[in-house]
Protein backbone atom coordinates (compact mmCIF):
# COMPACT_ATOMS: atom_id res chain seq x y z
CA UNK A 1 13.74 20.26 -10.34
CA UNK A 2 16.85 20.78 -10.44
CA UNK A 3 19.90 18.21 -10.34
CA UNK A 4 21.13 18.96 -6.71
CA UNK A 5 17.86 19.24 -5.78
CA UNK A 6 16.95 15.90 -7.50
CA UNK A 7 20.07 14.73 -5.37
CA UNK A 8 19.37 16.31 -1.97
CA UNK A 9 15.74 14.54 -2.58
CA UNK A 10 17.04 10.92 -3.33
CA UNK A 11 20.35 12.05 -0.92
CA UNK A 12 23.01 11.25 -3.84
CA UNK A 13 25.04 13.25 -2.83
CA UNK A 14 28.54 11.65 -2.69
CA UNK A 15 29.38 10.32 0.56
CA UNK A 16 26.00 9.85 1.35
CA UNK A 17 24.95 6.24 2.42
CA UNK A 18 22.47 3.33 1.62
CA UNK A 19 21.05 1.00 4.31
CA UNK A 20 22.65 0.61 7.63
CA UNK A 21 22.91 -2.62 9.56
CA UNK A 22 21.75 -3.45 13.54
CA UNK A 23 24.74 -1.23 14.34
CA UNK A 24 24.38 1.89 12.38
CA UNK A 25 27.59 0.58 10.16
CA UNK A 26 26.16 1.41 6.26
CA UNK A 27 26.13 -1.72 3.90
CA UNK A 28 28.17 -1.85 1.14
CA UNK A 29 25.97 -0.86 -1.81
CA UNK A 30 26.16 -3.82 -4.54
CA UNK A 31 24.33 -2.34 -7.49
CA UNK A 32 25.05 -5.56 -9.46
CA UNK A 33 22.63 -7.40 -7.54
CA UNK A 34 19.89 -4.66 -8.93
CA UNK A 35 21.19 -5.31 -12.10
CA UNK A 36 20.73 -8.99 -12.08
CA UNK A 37 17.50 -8.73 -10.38
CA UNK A 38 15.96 -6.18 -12.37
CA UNK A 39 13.73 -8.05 -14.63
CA UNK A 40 12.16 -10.38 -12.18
CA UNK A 41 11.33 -7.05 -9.86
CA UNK A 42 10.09 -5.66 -12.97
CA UNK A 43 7.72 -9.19 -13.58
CA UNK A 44 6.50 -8.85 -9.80
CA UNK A 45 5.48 -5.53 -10.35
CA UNK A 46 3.96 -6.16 -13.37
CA UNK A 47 1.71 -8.67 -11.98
CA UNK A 48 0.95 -6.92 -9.16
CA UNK A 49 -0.53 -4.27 -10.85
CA UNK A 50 -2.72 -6.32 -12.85
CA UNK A 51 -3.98 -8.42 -9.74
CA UNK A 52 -4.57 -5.08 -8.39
CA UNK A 53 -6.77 -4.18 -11.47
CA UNK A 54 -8.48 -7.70 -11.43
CA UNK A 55 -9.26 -7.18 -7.43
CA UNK A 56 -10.90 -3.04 -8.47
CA UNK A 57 -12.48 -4.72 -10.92
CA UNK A 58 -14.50 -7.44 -9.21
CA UNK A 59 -14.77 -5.67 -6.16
CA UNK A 60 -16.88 -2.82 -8.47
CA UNK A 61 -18.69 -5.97 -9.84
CA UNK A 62 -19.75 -7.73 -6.52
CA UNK A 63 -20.91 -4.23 -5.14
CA UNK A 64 -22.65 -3.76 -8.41
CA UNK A 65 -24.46 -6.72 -7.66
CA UNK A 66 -24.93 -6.57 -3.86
CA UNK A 67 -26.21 -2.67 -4.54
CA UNK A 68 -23.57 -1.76 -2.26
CA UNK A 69 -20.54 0.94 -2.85
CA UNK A 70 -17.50 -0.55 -3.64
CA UNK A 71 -15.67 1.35 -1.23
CA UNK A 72 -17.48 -1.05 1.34
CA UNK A 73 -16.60 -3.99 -0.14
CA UNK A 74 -13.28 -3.07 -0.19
CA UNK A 75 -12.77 -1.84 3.21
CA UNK A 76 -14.78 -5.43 4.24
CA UNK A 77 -12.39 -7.34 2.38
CA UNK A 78 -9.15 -5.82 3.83
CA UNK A 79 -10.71 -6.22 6.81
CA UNK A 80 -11.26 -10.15 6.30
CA UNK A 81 -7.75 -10.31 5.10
CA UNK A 82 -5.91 -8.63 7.72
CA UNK A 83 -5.48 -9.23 11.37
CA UNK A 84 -7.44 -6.32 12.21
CA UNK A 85 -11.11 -7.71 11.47
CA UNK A 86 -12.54 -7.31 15.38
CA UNK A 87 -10.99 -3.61 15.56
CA UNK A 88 -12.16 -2.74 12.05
CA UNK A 89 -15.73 -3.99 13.09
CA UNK A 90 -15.67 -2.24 16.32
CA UNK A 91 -15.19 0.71 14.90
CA UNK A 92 -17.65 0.34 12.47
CA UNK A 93 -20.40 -0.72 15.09
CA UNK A 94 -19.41 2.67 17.04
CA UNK A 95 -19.50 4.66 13.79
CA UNK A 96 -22.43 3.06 13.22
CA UNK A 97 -23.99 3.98 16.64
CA UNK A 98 -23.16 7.44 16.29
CA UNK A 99 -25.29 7.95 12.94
CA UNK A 100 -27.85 6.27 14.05
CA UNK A 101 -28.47 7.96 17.28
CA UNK A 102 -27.08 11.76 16.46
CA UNK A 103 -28.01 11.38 12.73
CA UNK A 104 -26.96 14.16 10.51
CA UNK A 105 -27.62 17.81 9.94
């Protein structure tokens, strides 16, 4: 890629502008505060990742043990977590439905 295509992708071009306020007015861009904040961002990430790998991980061990897929789990989990459990399970009941009484080819 190219550098002005690199720039027309990230739109660094000069004059171009960061985040805008409630009015459309673009914020001042303070790259010091980056700067300062850098390493704690970088400790966040950091430990998201690995709670990320610790949640794949015992999610493939709990479906392991239920002899379910782990893709299951996982979708019931996120569903338990979020504020979307009756809509996830509705949809699941109709899916549900739907094999059951068409089946498959």
């Amino acid at each position: 890629m190219s550098t002005a295509q690199a720039e027309k992708a990230l739109d660094l071009r000069p004059g171009s502008s960061g985040r805008k306020d409630g009015e459309g007015t673009p914020a001042v861009i303070k790259l010091e505060t980056l700067t300062i904040k850098t390493d704690h961002l970088v400790k966040l990430c950091t430990k998201a990742d690995e709670a990320a790998t610790d949640y794949k991980e015992a999610c493939n061990k709990v479906a392991e043990e239920a002899g379910l897929n782990a893709a299951t789990v996982n979708k019931y989990i996120k569903a338990r977590v979020g504020d979307k459990f009756d809509e996830t399970n509705q949809k699941i009941q109709q899916l549900a439905l739907v094999f059951e009484e068409c089946g498959g080819g």
